[in-house]
C-alpha atoms as a PDB file:
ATOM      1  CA  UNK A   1     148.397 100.700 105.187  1.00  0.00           C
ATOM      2  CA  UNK A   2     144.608 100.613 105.680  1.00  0.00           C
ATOM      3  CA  UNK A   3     144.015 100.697 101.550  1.00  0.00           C
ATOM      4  CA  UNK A   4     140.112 101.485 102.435  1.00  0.00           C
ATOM      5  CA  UNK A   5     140.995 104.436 104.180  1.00  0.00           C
ATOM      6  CA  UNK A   6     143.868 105.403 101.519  1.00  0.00           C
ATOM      7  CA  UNK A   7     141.651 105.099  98.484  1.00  0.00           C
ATOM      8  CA  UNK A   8     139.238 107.294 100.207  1.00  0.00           C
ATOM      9  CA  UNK A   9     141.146 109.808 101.284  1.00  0.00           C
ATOM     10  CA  UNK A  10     142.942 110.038  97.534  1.00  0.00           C
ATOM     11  CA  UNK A  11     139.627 110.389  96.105  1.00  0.00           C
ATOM     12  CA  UNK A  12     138.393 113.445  98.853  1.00  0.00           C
ATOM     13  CA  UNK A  13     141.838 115.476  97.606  1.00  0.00           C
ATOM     14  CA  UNK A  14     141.179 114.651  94.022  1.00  0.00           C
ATOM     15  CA  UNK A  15     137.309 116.222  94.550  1.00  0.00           C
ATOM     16  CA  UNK A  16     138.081 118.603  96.555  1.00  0.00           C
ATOM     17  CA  UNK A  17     141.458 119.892  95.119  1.00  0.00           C
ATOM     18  CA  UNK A  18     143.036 120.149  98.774  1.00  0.00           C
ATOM     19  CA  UNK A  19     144.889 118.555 101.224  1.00  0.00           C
ATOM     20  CA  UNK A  20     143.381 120.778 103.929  1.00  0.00           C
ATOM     21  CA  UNK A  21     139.773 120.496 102.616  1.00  0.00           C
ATOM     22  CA  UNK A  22     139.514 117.249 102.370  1.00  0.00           C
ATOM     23  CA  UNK A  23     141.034 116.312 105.419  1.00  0.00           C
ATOM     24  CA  UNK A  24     137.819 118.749 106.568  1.00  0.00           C
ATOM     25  CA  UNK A  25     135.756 116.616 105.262  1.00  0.00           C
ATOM     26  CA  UNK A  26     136.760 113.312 106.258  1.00  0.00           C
ATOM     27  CA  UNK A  27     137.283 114.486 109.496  1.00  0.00           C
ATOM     28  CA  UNK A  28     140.728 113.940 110.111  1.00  0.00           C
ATOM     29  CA  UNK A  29     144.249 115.820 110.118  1.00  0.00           C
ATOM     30  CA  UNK A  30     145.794 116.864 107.366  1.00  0.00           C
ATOM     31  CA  UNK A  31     148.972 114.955 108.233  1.00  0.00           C
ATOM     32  CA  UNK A  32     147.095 111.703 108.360  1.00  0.00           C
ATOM     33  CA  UNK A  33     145.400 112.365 104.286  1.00  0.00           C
ATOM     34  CA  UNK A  34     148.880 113.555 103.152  1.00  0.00           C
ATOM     35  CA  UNK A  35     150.275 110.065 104.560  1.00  0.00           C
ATOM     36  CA  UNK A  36     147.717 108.376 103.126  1.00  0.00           C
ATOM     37  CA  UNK A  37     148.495 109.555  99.182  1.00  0.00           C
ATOM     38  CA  UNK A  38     151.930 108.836  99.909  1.00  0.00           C
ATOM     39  CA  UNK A  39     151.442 105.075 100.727  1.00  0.00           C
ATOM     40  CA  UNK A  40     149.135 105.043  98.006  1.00  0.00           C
ATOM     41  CA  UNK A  41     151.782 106.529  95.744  1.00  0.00           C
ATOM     42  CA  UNK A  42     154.364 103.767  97.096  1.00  0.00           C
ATOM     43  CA  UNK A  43     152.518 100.886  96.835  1.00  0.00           C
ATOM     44  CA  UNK A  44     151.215 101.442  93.362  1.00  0.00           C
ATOM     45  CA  UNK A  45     154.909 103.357  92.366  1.00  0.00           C
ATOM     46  CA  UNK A  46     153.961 106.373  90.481  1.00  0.00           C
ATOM     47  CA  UNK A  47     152.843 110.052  91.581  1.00  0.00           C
ATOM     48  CA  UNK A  48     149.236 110.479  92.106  1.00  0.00           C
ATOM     49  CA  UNK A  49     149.093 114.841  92.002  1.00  0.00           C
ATOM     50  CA  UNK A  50     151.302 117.689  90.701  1.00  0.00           C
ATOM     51  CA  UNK A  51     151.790 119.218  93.944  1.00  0.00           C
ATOM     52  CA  UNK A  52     151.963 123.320  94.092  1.00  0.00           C
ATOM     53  CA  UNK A  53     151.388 125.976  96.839  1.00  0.00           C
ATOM     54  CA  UNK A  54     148.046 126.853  95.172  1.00  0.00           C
ATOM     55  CA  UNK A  55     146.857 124.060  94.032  1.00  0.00           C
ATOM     56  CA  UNK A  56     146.819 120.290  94.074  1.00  0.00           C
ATOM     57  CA  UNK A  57     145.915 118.252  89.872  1.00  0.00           C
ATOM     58  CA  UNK A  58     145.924 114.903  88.871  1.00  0.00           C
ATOM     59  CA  UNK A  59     148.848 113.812  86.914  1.00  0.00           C
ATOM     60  CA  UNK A  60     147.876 111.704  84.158  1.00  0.00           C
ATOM     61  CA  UNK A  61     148.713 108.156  86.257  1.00  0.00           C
ATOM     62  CA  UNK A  62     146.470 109.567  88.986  1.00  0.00           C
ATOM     63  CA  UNK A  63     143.289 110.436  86.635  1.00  0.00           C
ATOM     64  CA  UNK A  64     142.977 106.630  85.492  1.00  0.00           C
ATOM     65  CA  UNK A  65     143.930 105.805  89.466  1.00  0.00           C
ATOM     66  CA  UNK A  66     140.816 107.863  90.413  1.00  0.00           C
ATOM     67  CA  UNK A  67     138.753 105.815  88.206  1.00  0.00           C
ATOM     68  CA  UNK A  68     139.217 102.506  89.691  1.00  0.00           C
ATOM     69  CA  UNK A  69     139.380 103.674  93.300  1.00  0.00           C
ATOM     70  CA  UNK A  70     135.849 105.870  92.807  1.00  0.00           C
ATOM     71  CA  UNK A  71     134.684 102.027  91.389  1.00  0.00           C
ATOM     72  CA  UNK A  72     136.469  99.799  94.310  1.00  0.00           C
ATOM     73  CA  UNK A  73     135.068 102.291  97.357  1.00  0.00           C
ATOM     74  CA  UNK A  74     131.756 102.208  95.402  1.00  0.00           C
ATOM     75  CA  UNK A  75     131.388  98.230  95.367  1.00  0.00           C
ATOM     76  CA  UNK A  76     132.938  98.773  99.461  1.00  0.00           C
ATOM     77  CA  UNK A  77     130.111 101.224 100.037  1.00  0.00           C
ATOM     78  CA  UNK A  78     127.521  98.475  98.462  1.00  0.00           C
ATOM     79  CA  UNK A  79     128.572  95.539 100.224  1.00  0.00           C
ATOM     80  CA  UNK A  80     128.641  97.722 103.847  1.00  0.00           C
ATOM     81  CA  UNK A  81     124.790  99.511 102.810  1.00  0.00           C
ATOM     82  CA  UNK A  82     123.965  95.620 101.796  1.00  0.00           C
ATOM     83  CA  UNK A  83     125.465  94.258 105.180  1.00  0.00           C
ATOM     84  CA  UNK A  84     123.863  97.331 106.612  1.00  0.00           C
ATOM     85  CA  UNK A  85     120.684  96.248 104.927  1.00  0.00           C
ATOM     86  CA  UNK A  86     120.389  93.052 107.699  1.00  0.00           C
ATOM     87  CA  UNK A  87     119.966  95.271 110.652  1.00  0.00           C
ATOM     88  CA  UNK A  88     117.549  98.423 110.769  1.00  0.00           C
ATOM     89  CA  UNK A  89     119.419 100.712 112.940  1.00  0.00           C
ATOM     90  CA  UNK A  90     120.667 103.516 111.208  1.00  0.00           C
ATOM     91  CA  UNK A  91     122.641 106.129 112.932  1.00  0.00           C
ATOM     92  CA  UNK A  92     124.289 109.320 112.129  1.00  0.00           C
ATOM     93  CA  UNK A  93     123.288 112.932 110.556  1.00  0.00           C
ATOM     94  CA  UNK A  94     122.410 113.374 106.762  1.00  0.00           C
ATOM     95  CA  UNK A  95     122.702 117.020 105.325  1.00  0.00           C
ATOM     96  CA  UNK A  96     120.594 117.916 102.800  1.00  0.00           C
ATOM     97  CA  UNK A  97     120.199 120.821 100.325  1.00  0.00           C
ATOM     98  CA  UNK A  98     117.172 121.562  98.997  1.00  0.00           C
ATOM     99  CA  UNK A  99     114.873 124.444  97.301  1.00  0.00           C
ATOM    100  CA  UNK A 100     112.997 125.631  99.854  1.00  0.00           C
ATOM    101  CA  UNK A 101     109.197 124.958  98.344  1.00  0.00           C
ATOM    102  CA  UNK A 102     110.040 121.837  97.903  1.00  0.00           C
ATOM    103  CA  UNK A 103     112.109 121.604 101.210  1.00  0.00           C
ATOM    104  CA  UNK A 104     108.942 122.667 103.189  1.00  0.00           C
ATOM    105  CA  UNK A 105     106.477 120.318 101.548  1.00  0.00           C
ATOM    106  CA  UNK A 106     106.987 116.831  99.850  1.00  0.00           C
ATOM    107  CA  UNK A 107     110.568 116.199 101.175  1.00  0.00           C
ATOM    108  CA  UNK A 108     109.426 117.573 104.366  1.00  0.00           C
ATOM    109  CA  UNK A 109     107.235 114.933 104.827  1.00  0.00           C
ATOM    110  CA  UNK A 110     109.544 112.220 103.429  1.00  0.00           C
ATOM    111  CA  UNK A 111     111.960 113.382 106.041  1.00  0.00           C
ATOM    112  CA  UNK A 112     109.040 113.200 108.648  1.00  0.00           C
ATOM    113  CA  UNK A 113     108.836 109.094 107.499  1.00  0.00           C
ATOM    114  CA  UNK A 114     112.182 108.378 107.209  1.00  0.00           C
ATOM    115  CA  UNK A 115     112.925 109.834 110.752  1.00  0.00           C
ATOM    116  CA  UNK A 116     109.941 107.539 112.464  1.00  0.00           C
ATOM    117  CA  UNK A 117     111.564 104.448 110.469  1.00  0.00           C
ATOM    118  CA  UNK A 118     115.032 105.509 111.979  1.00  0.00           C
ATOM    119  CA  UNK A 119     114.981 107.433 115.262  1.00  0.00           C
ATOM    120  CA  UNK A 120     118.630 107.744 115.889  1.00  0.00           C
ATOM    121  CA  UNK A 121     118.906 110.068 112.402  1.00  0.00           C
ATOM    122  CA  UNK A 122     119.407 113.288 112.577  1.00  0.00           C
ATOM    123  CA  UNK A 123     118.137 115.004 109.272  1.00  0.00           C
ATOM    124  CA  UNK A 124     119.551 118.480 108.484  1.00  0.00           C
ATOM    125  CA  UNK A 125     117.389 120.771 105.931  1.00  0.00           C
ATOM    126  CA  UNK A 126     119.585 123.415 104.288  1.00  0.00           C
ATOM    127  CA  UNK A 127     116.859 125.516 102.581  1.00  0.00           C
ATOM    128  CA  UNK A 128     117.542 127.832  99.835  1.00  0.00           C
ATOM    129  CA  UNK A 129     116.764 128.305  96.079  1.00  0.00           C
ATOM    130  CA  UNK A 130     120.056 128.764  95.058  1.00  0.00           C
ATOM    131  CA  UNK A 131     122.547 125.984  94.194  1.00  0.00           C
ATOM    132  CA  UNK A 132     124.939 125.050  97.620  1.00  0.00           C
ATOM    133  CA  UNK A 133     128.141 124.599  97.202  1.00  0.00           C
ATOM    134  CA  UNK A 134     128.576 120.731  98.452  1.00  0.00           C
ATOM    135  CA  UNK A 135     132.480 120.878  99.445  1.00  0.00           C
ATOM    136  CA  UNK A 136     131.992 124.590 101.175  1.00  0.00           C
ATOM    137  CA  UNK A 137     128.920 123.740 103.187  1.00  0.00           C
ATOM    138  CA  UNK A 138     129.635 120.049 103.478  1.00  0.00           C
ATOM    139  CA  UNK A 139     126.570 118.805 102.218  1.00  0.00           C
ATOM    140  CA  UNK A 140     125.987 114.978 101.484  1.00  0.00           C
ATOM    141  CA  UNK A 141     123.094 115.182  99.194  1.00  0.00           C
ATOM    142  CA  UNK A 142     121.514 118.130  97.286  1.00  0.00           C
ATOM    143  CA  UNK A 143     117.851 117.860  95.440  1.00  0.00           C
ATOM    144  CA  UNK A 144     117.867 119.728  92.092  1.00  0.00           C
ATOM    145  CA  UNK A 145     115.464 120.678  89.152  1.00  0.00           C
ATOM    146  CA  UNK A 146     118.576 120.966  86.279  1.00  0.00           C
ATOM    147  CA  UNK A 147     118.808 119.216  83.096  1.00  0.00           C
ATOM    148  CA  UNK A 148     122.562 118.918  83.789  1.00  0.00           C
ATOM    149  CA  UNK A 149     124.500 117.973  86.372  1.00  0.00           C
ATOM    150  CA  UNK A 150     127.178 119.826  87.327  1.00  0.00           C
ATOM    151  CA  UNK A 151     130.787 117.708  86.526  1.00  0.00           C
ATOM    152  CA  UNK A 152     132.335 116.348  88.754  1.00  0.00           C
ATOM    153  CA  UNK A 153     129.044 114.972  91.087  1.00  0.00           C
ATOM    154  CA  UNK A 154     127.138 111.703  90.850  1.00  0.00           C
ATOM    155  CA  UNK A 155     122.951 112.583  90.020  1.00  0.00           C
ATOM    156  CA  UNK A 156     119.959 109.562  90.743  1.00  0.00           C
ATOM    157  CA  UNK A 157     117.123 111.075  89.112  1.00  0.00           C
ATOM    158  CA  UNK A 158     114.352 110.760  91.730  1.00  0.00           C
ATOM    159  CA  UNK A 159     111.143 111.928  89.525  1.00  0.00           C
ATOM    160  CA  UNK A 160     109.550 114.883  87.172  1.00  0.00           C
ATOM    161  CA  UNK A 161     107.203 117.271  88.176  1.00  0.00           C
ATOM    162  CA  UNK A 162     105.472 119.405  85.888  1.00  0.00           C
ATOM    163  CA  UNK A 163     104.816 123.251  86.205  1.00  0.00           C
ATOM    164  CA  UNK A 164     101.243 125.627  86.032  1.00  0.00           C
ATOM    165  CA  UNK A 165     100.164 128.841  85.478  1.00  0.00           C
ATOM    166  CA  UNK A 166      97.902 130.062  88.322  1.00  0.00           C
ATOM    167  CA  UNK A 167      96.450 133.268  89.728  1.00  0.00           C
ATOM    168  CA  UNK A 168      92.948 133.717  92.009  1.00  0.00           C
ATOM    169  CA  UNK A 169      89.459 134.290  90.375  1.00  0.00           C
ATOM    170  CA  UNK A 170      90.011 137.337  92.231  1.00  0.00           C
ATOM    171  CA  UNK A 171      92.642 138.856  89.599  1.00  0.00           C
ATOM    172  CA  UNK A 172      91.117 137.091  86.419  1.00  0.00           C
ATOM    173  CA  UNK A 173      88.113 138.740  87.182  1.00  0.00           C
ATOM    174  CA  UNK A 174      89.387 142.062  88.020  1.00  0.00           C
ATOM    175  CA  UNK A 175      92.393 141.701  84.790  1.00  0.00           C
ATOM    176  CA  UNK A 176      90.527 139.345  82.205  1.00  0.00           C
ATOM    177  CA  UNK A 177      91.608 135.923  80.983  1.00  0.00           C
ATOM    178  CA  UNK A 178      95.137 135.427  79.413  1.00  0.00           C
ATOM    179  CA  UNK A 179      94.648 133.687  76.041  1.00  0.00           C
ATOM    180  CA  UNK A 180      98.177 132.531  74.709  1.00  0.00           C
ATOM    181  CA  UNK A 181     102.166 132.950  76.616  1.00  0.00           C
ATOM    182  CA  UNK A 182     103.339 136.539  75.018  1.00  0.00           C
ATOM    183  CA  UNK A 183      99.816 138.121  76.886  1.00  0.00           C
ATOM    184  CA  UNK A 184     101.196 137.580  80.128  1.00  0.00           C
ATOM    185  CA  UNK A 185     103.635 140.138  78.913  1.00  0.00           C
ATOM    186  CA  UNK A 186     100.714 142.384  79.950  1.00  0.00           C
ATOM    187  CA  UNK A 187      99.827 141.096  83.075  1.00  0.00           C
ATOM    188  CA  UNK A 188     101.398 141.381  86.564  1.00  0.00           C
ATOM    189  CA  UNK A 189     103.610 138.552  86.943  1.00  0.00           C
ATOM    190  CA  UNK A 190     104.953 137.400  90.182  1.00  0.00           C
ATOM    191  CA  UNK A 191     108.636 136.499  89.590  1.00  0.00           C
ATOM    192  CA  UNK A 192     111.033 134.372  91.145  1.00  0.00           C
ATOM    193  CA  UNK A 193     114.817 135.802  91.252  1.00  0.00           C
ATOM    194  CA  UNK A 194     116.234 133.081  89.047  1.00  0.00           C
ATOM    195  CA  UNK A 195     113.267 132.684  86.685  1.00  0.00           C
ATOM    196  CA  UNK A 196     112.457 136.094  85.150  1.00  0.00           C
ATOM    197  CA  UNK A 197     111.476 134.154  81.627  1.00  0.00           C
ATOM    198  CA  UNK A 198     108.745 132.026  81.792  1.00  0.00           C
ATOM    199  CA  UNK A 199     109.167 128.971  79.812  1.00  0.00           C
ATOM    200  CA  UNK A 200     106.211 127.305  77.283  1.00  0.00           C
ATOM    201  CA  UNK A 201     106.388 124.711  74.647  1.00  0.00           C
ATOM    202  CA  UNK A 202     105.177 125.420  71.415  1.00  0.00           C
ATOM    203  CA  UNK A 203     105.314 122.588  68.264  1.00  0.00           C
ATOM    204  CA  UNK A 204     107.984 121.250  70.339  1.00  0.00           C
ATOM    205  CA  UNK A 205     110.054 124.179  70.637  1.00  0.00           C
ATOM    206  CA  UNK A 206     110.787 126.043  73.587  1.00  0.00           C
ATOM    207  CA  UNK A 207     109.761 129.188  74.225  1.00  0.00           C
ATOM    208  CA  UNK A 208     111.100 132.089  76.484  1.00  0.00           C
ATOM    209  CA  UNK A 209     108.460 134.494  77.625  1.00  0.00           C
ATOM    210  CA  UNK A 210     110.087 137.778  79.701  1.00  0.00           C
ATOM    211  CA  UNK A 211     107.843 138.559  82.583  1.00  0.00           C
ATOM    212  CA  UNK A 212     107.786 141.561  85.019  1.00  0.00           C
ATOM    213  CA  UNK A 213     105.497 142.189  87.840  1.00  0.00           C
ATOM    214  CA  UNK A 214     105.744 143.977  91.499  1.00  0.00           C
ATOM    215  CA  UNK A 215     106.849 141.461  93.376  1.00  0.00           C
ATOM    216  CA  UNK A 216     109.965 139.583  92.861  1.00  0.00           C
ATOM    217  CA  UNK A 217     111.382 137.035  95.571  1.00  0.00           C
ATOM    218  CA  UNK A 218     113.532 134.134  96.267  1.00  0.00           C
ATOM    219  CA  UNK A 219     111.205 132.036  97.963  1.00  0.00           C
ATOM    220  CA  UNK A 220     107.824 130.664  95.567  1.00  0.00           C
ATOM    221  CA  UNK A 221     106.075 130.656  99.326  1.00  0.00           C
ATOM    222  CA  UNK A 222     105.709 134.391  99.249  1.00  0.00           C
ATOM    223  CA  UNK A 223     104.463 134.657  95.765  1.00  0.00           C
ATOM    224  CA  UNK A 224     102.200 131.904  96.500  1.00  0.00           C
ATOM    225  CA  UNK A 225     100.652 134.185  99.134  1.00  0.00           C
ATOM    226  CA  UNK A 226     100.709 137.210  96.688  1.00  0.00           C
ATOM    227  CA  UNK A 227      98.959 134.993  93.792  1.00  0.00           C
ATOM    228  CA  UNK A 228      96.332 133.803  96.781  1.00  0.00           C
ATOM    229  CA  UNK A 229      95.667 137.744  97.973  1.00  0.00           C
ATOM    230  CA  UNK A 230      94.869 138.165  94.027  1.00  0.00           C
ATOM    231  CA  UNK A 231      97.499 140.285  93.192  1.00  0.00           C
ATOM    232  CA  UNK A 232      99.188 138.660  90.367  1.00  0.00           C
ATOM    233  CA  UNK A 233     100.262 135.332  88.332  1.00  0.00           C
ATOM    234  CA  UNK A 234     102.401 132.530  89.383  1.00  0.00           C
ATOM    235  CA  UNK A 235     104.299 130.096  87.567  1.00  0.00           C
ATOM    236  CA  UNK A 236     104.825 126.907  89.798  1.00  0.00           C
ATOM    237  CA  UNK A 237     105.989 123.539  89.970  1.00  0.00           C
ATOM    238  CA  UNK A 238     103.061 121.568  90.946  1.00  0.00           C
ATOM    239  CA  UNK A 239     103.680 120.072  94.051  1.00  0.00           C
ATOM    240  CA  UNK A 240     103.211 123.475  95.212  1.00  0.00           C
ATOM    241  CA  UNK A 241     100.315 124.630  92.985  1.00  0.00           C
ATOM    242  CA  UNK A 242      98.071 121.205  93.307  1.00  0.00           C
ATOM    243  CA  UNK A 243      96.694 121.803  96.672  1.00  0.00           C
ATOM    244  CA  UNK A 244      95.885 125.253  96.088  1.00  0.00           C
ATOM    245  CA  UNK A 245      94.303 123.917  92.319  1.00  0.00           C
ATOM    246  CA  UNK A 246      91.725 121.183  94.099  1.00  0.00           C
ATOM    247  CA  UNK A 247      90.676 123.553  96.512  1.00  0.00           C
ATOM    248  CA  UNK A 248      90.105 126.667  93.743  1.00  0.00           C
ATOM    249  CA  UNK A 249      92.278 129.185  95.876  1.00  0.00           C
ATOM    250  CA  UNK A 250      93.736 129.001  92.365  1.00  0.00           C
ATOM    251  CA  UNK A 251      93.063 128.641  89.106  1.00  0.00           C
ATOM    252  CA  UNK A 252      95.029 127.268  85.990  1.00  0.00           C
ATOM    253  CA  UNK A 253      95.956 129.074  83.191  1.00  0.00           C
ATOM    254  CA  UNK A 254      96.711 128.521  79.685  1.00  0.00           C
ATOM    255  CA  UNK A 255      95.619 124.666  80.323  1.00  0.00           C
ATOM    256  CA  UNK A 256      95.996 123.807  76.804  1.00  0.00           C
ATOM    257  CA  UNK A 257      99.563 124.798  76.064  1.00  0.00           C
ATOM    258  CA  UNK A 258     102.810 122.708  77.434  1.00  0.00           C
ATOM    259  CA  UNK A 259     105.247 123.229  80.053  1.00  0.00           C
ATOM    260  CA  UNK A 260     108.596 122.059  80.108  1.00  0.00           C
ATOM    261  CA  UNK A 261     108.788 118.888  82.695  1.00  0.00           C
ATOM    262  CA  UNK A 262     111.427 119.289  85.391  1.00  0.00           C
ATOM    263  CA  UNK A 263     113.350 116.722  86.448  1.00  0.00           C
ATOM    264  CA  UNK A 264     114.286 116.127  90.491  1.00  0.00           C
ATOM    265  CA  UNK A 265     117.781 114.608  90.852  1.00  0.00           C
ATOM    266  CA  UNK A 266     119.702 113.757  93.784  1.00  0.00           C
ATOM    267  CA  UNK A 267     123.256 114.886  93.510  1.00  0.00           C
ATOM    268  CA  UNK A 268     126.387 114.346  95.704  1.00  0.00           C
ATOM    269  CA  UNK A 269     130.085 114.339  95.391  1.00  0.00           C
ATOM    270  CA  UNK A 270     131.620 111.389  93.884  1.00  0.00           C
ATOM    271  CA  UNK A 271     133.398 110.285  96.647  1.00  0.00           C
ATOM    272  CA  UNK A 272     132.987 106.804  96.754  1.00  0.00           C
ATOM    273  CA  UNK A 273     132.663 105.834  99.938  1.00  0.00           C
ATOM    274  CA  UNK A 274     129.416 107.004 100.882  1.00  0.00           C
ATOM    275  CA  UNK A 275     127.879 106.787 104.384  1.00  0.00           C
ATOM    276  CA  UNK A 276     125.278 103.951 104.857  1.00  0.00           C
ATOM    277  CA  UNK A 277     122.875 106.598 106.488  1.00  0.00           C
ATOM    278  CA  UNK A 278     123.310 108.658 103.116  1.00  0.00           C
ATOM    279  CA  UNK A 279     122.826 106.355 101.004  1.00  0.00           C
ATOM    280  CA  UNK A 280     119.314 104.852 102.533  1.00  0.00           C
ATOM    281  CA  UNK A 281     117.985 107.821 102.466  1.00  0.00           C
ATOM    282  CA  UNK A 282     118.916 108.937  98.744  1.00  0.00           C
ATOM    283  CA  UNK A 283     117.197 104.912  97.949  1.00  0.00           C
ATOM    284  CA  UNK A 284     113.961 105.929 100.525  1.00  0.00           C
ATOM    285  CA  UNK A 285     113.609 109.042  98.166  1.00  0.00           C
ATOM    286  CA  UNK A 286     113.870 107.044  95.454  1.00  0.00           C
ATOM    287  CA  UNK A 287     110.955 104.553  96.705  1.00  0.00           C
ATOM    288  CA  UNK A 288     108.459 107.048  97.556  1.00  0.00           C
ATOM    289  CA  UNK A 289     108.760 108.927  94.944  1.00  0.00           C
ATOM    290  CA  UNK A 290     108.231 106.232  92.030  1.00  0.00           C
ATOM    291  CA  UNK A 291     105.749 108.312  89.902  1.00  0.00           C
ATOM    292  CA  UNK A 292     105.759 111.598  88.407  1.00  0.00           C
ATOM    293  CA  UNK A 293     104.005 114.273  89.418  1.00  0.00           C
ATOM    294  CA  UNK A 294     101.433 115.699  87.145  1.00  0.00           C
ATOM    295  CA  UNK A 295      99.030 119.111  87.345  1.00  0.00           C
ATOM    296  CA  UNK A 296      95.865 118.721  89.118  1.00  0.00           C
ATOM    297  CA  UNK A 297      93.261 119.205  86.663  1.00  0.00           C
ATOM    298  CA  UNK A 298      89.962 119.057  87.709  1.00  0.00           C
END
C-alpha cells in the first residue's frame, strides 16, 4: 500500500462526501479510492465511514483519523514545495476563483508576474462575484472578501483593502453634496446584486444604509462606467476606485466617516496534499501583497 496515496485519497472522500467525486478530483477511478480506504481501514483496524447509498460520514474513529492524515499530507506537501523550492521549474495548471474587479485588475497583474517567473504554468481565471463552489467546479484556490470562512476549507489571509464612496463632479454638481450615510437614501445609488445595504461605521458600530438606484449589476466594472458617465454613486473597494480618485474621474464622498475594512483571503479545500504549483502561487500572492491597501486621498 502506497500510504501517501491512501491518506490522500481518505481525506478527498472525507471533503468531498463521495467515492465518485473524489475519485473526480484526484483523477483516478473510483475502484482505485475505494481500495485505497480499505487498506487504510486494514492497516489501522477500524472503519473509517458509515457507508450508505446516499451518502458517505465519518464514523467517530475516522474523524480523529482525518485529523492526523490532513497534518501528515500537510508536512508531505511542505517537504515536496521545500524540495520543490531548489529548482525553479514549476509546471502544471492552477484554477483560480476570483471576483471579477478584482480578477481583472490587481490579481490580473500578479498572474501576469507569476506567469513570466514560470512559463510552463497555465493560470486559469474563473471570474464571477458570486462564491464558486470549489468541489463542483474543481477549483484549487478561491480569493474572497468574507469575515468567515466557510467550514470545512483552509483561508491565508492575503491583505485588507478598504472601501469609498465616489460619484463624478458631473452628478455632485447636477444633485448637490451628500453630507452624512442615511442622505444617500436620496440619491441614485448604483448597486451591486449582493450589496443592496451600504455599510458605514459610526462610534464603532456598524451601520446598514438601504440604497436603491437605476442600475443594479453583478459586475462593479459596469457601475464604474455608470458612476464615470455621472449618473449615480458607487460604493467600491479601492483597488478599483484609486485610479479613478488620482486622476479626478471621481470624487470621494463622505471622507470623514469610516468604512468597514475588507479582508482578502485565499481559501481552498483542506485536502492536504496540495500541488507544489498551488501552493507557490497562494505564497507569491502572499509576497506581493504585504501591505494593505488604503483610499487614495489626495
Amino acid at each position: 500500500m502506497d500510504k501517501v496515496e491512501a491518506l490522500t485519497s481518505f481525506v478527498e472522500v472525507a471533503n468531498t462526501g463521495s467515492f465518485t467525486r473524489a475519485a473526480d478530483q484526484l483523477e483516478l477511478s473510483r475502484v482505485k479510492v475505494t481500495r485505497h480506504v480499505q487498506e487504510l481501514e486494514s492497516w489501522l483496524n477500524i472503519r473509517l465511514f458509515h457507508r450508505t447509498t446516499r451518502k458517505v460520514t465519518l464514523t467517530a474513529p475516522g474523524q480523529d483519523v482525518l485529523l492526523h492524515c490532513r497534518r501528515i499530507l500537510n508536512e508531505v506537501a511542505g517537504l515536496e514545495s521545500m524540495a520543490r523550492s531548489h529548482d525553479e521549474e514549476l509546471t502544471g495548471e492552477v484554477r483560480i476563483a476570483t471576483p471579477i474587479g478584482l480578477g481583472q485588475n490587481l490579481l490580473y497583474e500578479q498572474v501576469e508576474a507569476f506567469t513570466r517567473r514560470h512559463p510552463k504554468v497555465v493560470i486559469q481565471l474563473m471570474m464571477s462575484d458570486r462564491n464558486a463552489q470549489l468541489v463542483d467546479e474543481r477549483i484549487d484556490v478561491a480569493l474572497r472578501f468574507t469575515d468567515q470562512v466557510d467550514e470545512g476549507l483552509i483561508a491565508r489571509r492575503l491583505m485588507s483593502i478598504e472601501s469609498a464612496v465616489c460619484c463624478s463632479g458631473q452628478y455632485l454638481t447636477e444633485h448637490g453634496p451628500v453630507g452624512s450615510p442615511e442622505q444617500l437614501q436620496q440619491h441614485n445609488c448604483l448597486i451591486h446584486l449582493s450589496l443592496r445595504h451600504w455599510s458605514f461605521m459610526a462610534e464603532q458600530q456598524l451601520v446598514r444604509v438601504p440604497v436603491s438606484g437605476s442600475i443594479c449589476a453583478n459586475d462593479l466594472g459596469v457601475l464604474v462606467r455608470a458612476a464615470l458617465n455621472g449618473t449615480g454613486i458607487v460604493y467600491l473597494p479601492c483597488d478599483l476606485a484609486n485610479p479613478y480618485l488620482k486622476s479626478g474621474e471621481l470624487l470621494r464622498l463622505l471622507p470623514d466617516v469610516p468604512l468597514p475594512v475588507m479582508s482578502l483571503w485565499a481559501v481552498y479545500l483542506s485536502r492536504s496534499y496540495q500541488r507544489p504549483v498551488v501552493r507557490a502561487f497562494i505564497d507569491f500572492l502572499a509576497g506581493q501583497w504585504q501591505e494593505d491597501l488604503r483610499v487614495f486621498k489626495r
